[in-house]
PDB file of N, CA and C in Angstrom:
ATOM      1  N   UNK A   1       0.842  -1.185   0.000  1.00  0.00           N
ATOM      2  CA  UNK A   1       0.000   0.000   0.000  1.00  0.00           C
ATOM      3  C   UNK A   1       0.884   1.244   0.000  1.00  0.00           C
ATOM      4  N   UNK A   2       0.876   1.954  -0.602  1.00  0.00           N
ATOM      5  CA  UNK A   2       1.204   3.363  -1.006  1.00  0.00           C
ATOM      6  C   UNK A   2       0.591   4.309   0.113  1.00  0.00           C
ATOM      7  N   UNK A   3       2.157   4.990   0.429  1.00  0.00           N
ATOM      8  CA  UNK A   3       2.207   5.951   1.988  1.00  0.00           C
ATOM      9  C   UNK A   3       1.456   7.226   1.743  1.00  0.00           C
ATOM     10  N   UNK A   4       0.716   7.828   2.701  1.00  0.00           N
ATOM     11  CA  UNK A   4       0.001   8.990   2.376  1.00  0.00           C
ATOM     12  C   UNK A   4       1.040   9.985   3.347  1.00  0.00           C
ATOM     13  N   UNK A   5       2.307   9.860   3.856  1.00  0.00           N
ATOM     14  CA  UNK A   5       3.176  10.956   4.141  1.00  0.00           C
ATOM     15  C   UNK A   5       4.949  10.908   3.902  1.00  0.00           C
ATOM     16  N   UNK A   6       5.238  11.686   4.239  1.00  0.00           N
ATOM     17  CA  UNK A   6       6.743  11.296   3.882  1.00  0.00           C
ATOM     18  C   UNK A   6       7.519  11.833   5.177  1.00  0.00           C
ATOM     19  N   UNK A   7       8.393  10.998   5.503  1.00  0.00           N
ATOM     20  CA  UNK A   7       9.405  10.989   6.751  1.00  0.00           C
ATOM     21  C   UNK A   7      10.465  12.139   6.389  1.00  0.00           C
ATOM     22  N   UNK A   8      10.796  13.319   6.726  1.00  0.00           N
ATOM     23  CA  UNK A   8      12.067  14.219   6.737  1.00  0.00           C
ATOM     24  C   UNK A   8      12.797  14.408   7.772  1.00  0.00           C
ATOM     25  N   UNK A   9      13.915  14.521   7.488  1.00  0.00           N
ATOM     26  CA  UNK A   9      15.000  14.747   8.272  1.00  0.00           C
ATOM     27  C   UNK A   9      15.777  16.114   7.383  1.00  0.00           C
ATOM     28  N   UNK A  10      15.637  16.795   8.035  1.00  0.00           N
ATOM     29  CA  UNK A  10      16.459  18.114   7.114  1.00  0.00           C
ATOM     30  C   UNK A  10      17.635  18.540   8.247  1.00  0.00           C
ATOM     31  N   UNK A  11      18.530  18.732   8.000  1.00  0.00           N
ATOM     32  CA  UNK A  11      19.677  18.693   8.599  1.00  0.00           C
ATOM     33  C   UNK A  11      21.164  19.487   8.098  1.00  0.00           C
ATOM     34  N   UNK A  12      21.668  20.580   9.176  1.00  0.00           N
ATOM     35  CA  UNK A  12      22.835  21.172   8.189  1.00  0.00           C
ATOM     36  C   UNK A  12      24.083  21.184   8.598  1.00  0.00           C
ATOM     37  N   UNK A  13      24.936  21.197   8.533  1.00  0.00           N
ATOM     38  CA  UNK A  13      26.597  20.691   8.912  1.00  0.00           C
ATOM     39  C   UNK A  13      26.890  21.039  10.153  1.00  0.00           C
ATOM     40  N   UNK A  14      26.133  21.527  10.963  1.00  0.00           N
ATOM     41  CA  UNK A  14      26.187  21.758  12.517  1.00  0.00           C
ATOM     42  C   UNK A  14      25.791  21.468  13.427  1.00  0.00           C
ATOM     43  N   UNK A  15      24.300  20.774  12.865  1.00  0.00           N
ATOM     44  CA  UNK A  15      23.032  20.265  13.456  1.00  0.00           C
ATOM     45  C   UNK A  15      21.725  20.093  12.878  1.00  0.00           C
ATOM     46  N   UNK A  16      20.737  19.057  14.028  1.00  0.00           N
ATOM     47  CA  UNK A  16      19.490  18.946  13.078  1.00  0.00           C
ATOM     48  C   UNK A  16      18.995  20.334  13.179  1.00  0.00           C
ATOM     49  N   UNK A  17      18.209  20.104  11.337  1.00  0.00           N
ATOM     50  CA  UNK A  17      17.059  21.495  11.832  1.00  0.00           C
ATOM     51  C   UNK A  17      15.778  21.149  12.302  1.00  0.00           C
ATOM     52  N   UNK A  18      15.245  19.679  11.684  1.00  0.00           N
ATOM     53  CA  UNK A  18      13.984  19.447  12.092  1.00  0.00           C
ATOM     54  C   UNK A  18      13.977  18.128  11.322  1.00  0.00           C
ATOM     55  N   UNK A  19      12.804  17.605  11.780  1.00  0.00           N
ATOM     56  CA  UNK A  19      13.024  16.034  11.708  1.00  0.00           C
ATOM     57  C   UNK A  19      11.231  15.637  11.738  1.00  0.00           C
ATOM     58  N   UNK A  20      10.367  15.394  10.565  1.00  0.00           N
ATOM     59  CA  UNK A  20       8.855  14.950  11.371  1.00  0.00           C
ATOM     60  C   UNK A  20       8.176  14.646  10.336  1.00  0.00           C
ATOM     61  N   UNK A  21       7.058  14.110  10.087  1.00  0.00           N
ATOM     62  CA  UNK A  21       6.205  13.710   9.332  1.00  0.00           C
ATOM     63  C   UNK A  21       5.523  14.854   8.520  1.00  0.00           C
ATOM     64  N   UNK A  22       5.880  14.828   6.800  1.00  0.00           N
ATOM     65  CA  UNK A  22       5.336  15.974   6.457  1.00  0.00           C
ATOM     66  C   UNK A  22       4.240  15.435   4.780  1.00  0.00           C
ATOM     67  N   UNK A  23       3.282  16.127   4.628  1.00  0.00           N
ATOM     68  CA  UNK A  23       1.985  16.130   3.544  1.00  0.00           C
ATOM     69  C   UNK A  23       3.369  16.246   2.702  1.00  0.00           C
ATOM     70  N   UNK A  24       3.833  16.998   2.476  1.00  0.00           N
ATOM     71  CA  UNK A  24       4.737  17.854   1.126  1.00  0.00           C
ATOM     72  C   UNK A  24       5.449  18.699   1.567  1.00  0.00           C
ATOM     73  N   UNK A  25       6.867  18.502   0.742  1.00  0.00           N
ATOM     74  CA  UNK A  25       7.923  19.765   1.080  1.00  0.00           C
ATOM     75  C   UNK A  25       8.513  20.104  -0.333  1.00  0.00           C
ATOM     76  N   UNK A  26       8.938  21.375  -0.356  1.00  0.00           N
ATOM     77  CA  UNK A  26       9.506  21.994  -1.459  1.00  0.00           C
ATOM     78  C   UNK A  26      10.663  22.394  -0.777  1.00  0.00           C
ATOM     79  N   UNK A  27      11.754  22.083  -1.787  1.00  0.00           N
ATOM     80  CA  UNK A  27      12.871  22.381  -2.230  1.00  0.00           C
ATOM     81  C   UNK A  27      13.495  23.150  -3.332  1.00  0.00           C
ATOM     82  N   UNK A  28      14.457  24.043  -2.964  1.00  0.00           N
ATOM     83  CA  UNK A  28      15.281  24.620  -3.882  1.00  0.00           C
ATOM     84  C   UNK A  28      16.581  23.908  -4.853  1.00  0.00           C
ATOM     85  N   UNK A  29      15.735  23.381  -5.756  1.00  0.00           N
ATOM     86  CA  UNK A  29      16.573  22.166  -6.558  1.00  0.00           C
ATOM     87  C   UNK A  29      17.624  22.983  -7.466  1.00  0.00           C
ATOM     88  N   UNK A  30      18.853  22.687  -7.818  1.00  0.00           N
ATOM     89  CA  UNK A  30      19.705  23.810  -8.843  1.00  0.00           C
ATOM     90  C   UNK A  30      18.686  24.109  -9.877  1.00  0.00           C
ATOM     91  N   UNK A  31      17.895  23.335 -10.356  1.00  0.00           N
ATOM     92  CA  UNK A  31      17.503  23.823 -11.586  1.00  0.00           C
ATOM     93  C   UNK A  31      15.800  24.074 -11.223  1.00  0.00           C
ATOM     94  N   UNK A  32      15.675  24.940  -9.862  1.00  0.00           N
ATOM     95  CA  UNK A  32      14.217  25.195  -9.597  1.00  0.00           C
ATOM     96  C   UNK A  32      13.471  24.783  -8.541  1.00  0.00           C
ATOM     97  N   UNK A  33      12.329  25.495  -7.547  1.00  0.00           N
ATOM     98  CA  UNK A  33      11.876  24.951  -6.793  1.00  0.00           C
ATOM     99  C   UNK A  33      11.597  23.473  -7.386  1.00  0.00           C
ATOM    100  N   UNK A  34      11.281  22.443  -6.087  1.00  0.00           N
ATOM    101  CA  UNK A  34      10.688  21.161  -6.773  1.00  0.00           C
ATOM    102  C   UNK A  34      10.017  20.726  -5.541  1.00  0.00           C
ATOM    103  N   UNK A  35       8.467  20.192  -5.822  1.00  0.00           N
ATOM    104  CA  UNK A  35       7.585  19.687  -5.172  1.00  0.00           C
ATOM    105  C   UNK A  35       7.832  18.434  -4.287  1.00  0.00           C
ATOM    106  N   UNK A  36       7.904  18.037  -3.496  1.00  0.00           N
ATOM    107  CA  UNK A  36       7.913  16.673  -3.131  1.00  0.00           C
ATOM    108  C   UNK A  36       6.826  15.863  -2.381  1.00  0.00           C
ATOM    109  N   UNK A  37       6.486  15.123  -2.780  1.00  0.00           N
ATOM    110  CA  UNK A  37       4.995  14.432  -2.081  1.00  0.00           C
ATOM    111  C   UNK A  37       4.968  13.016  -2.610  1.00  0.00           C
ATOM    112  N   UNK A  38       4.170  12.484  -1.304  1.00  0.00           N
ATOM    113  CA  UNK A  38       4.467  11.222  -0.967  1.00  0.00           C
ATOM    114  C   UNK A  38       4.519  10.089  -2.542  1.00  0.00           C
ATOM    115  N   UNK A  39       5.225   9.142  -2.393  1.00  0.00           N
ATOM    116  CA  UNK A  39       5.446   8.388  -3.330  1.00  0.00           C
ATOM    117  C   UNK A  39       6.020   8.610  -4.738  1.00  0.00           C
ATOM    118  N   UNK A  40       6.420   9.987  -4.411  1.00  0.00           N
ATOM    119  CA  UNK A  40       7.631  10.675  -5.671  1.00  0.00           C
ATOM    120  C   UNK A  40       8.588   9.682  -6.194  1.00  0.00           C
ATOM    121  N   UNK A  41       9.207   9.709  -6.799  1.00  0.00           N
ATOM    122  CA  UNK A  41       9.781   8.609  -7.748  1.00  0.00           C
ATOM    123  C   UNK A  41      11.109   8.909  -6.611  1.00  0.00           C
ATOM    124  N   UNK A  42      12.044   8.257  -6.547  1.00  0.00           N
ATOM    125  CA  UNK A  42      13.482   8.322  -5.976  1.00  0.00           C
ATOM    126  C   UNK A  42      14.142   9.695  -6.629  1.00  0.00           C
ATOM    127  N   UNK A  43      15.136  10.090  -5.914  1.00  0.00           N
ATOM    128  CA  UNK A  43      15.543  11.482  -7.005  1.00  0.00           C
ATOM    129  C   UNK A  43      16.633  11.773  -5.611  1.00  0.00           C
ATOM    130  N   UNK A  44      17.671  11.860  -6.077  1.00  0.00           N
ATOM    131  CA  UNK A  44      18.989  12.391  -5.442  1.00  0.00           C
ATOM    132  C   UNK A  44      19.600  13.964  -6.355  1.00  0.00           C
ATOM    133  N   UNK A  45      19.736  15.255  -5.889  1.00  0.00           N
ATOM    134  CA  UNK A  45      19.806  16.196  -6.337  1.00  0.00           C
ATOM    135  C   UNK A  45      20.150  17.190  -5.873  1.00  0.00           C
ATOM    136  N   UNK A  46      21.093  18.127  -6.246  1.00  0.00           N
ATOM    137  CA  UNK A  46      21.672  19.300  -5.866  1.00  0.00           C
ATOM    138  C   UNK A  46      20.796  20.493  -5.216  1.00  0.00           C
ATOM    139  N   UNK A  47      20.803  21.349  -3.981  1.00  0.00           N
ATOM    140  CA  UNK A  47      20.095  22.071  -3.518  1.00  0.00           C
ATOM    141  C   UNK A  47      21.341  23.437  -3.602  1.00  0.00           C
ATOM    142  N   UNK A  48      20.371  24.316  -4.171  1.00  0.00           N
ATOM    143  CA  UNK A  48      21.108  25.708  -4.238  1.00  0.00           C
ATOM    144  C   UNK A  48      20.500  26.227  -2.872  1.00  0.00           C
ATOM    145  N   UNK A  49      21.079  27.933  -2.906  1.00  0.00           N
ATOM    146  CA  UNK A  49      20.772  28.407  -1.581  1.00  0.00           C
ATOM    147  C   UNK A  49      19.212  28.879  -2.172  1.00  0.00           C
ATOM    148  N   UNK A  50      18.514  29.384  -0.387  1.00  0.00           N
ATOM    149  CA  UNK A  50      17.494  29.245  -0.792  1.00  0.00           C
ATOM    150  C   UNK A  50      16.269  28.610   0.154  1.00  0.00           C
ATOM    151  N   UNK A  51      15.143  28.595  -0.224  1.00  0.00           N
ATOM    152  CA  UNK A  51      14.057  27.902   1.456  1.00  0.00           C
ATOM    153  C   UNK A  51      13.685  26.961   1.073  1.00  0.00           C
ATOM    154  N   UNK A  52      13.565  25.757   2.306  1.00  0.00           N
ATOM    155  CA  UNK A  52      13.076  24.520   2.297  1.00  0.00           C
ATOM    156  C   UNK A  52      11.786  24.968   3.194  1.00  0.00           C
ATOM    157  N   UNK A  53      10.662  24.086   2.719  1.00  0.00           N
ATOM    158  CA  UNK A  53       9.373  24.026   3.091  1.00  0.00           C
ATOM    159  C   UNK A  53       8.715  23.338   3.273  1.00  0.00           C
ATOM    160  N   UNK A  54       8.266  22.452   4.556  1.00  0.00           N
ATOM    161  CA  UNK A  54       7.663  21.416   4.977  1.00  0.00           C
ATOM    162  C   UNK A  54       6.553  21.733   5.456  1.00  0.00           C
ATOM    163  N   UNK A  55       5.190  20.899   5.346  1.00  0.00           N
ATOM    164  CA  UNK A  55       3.600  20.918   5.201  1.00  0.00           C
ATOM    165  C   UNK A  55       3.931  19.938   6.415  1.00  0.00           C
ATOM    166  N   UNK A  56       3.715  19.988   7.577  1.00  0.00           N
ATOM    167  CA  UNK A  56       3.648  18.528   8.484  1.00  0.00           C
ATOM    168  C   UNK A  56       1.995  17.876   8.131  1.00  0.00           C
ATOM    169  N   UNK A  57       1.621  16.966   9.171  1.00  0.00           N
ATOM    170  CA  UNK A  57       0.182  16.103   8.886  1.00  0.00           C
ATOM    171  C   UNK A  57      -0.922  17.193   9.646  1.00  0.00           C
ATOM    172  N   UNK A  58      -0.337  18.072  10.403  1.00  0.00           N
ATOM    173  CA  UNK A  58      -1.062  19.074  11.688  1.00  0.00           C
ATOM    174  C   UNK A  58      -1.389  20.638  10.324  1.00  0.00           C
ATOM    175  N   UNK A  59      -0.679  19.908   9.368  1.00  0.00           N
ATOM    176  CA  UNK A  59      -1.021  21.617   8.491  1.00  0.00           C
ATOM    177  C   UNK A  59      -0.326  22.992   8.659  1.00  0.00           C
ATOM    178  N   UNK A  60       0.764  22.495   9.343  1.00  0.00           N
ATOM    179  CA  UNK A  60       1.573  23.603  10.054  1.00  0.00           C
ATOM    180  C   UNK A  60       2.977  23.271   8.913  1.00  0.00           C
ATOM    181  N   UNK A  61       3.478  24.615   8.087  1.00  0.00           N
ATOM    182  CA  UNK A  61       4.378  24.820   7.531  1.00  0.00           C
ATOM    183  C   UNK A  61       5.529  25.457   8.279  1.00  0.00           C
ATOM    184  N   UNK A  62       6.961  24.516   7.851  1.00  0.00           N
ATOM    185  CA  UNK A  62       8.070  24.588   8.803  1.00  0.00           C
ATOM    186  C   UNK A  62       8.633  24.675   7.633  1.00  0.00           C
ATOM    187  N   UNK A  63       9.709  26.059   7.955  1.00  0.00           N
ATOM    188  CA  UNK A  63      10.423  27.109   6.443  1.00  0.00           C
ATOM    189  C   UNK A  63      11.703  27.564   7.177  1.00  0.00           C
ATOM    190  N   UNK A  64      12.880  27.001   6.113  1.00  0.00           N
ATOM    191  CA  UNK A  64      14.355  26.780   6.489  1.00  0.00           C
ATOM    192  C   UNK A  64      14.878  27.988   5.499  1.00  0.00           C
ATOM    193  N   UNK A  65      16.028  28.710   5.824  1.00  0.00           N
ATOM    194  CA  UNK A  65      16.984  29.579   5.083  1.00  0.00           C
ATOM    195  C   UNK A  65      17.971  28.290   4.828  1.00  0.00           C
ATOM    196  N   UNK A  66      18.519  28.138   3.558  1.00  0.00           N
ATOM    197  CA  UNK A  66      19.197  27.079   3.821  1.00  0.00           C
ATOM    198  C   UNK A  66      20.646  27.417   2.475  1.00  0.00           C
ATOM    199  N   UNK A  67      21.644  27.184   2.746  1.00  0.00           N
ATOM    200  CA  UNK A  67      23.095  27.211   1.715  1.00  0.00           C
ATOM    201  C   UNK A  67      23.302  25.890   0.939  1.00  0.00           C
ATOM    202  N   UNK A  68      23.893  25.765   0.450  1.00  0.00           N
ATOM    203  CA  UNK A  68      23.971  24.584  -0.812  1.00  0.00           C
ATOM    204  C   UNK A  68      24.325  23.251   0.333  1.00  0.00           C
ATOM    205  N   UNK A  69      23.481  22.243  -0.266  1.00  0.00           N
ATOM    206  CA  UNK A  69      23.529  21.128  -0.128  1.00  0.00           C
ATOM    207  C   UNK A  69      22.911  19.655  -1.316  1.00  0.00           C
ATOM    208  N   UNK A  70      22.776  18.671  -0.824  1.00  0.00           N
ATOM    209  CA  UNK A  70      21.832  18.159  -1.758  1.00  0.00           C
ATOM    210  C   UNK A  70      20.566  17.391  -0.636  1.00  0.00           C
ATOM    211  N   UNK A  71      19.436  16.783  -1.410  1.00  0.00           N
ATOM    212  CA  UNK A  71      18.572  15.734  -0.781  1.00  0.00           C
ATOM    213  C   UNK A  71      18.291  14.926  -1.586  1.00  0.00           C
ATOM    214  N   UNK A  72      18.140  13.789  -0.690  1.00  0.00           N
ATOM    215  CA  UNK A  72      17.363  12.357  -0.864  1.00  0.00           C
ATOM    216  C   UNK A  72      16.424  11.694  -1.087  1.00  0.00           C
ATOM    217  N   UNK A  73      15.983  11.332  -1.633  1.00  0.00           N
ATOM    218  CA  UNK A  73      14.381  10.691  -1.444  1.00  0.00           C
ATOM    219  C   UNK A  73      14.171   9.526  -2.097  1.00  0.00           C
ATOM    220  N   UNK A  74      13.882   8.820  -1.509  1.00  0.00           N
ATOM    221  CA  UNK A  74      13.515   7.224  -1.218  1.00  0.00           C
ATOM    222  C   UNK A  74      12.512   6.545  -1.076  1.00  0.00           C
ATOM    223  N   UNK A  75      11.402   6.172  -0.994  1.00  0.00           N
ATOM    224  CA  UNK A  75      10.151   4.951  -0.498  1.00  0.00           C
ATOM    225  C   UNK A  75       9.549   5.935   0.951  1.00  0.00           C
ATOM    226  N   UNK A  76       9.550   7.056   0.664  1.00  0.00           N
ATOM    227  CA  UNK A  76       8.764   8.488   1.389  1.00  0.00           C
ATOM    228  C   UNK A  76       9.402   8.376   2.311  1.00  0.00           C
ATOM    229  N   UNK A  77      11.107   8.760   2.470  1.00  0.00           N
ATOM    230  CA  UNK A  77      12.259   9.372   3.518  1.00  0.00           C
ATOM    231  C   UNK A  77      12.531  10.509   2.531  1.00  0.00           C
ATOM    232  N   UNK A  78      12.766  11.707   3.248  1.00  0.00           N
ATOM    233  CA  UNK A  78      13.079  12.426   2.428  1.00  0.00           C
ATOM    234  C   UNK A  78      14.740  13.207   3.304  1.00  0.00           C
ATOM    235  N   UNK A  79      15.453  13.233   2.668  1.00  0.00           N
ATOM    236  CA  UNK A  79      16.875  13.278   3.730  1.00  0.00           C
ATOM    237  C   UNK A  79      17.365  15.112   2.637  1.00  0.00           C
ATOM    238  N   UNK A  80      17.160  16.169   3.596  1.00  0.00           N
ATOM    239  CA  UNK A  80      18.154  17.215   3.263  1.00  0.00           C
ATOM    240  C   UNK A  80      18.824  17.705   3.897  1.00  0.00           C
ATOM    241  N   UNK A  81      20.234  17.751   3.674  1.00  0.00           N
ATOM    242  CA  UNK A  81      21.593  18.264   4.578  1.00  0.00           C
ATOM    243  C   UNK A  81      22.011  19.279   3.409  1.00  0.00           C
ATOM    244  N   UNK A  82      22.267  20.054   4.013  1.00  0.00           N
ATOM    245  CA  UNK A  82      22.795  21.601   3.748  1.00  0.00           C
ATOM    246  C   UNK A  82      23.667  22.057   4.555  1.00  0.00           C
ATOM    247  N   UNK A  83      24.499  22.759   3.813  1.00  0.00           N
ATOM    248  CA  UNK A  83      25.701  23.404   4.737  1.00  0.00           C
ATOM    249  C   UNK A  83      25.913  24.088   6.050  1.00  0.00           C
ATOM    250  N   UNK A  84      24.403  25.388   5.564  1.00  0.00           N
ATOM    251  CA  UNK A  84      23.790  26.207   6.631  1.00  0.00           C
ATOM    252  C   UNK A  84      22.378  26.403   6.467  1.00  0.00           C
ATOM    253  N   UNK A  85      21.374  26.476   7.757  1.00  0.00           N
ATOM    254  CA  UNK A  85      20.192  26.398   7.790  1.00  0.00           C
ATOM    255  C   UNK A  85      19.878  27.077   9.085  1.00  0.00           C
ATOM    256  N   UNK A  86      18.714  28.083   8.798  1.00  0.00           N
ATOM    257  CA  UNK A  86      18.551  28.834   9.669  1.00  0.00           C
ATOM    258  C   UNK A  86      17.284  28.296  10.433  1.00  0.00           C
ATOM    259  N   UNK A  87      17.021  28.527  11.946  1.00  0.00           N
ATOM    260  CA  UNK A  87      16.173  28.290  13.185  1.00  0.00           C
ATOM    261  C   UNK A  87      15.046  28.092  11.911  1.00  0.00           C
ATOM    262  N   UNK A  88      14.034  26.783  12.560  1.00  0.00           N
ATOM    263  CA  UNK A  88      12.645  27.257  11.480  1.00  0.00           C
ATOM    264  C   UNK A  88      11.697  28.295  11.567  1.00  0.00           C
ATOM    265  N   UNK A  89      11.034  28.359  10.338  1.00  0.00           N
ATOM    266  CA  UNK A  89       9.959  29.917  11.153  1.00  0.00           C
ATOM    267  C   UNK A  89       8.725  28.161  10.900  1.00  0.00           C
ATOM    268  N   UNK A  90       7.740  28.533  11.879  1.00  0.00           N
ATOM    269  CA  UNK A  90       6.682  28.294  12.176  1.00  0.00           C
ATOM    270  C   UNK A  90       5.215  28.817  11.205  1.00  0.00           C
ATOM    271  N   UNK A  91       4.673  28.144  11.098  1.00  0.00           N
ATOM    272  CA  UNK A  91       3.174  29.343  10.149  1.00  0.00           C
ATOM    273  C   UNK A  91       2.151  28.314  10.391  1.00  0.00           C
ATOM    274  N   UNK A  92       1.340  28.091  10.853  1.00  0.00           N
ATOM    275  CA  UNK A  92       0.383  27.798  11.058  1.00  0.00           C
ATOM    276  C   UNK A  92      -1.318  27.542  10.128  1.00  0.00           C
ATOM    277  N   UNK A  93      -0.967  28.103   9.168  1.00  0.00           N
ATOM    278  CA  UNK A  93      -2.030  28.574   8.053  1.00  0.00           C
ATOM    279  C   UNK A  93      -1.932  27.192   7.046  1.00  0.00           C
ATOM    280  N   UNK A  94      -1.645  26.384   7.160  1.00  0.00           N
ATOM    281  CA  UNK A  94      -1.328  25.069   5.732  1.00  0.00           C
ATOM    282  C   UNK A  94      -3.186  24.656   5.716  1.00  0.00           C
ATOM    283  N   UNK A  95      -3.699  24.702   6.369  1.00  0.00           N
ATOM    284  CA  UNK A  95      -5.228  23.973   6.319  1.00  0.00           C
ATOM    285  C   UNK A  95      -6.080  25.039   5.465  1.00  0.00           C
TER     286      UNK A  95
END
């Protein structure tokens, strides 16, 4: 059966930034934001600078400043490490 969320771990060369069950996150891919949601095909890829954006299951969007890195994604793990990543901002409004 096919997952209705995806596991993240976003993470930057100093420490975690956040780690939790998210609907969808966008990324700053070199060649463009890029969508990610559950059961996305596999895709390993370069992250320019730029904001990462996670939808958790609560509808609450968690938004990273983040410096070049790349992410992962796998069977709905989604793994981004970046160089530098700033405190998350919080927003509450995803519903």
């Amino acid at each position: 059966m096919a997952g209705s969320s995806i596991q993240v771990n976003i993470v930057a060369s100093d420490r975690p930034l956040w780690n939790g069950e998210a609907r969808s996150v966008t990324v700053p891919a070199a060649d463009g934001l890029m969508g990610i949601l559950p059961n996305h095909e596999p895709i390993l890829t370069v992250i320019q600078s730029g904001r990462v954006s996670a939808l958790d299951m609560n509808g609450t969007y968690h938004t990273f400043d983040v410096s070049d890195g790349f992410f992962a994604f796998d069977s709905n793990v989604l793994t981004v490490a970046v160089e530098k990543g700033s405190e998350p901002k919080v927003d509450g409004s995803g519903d």
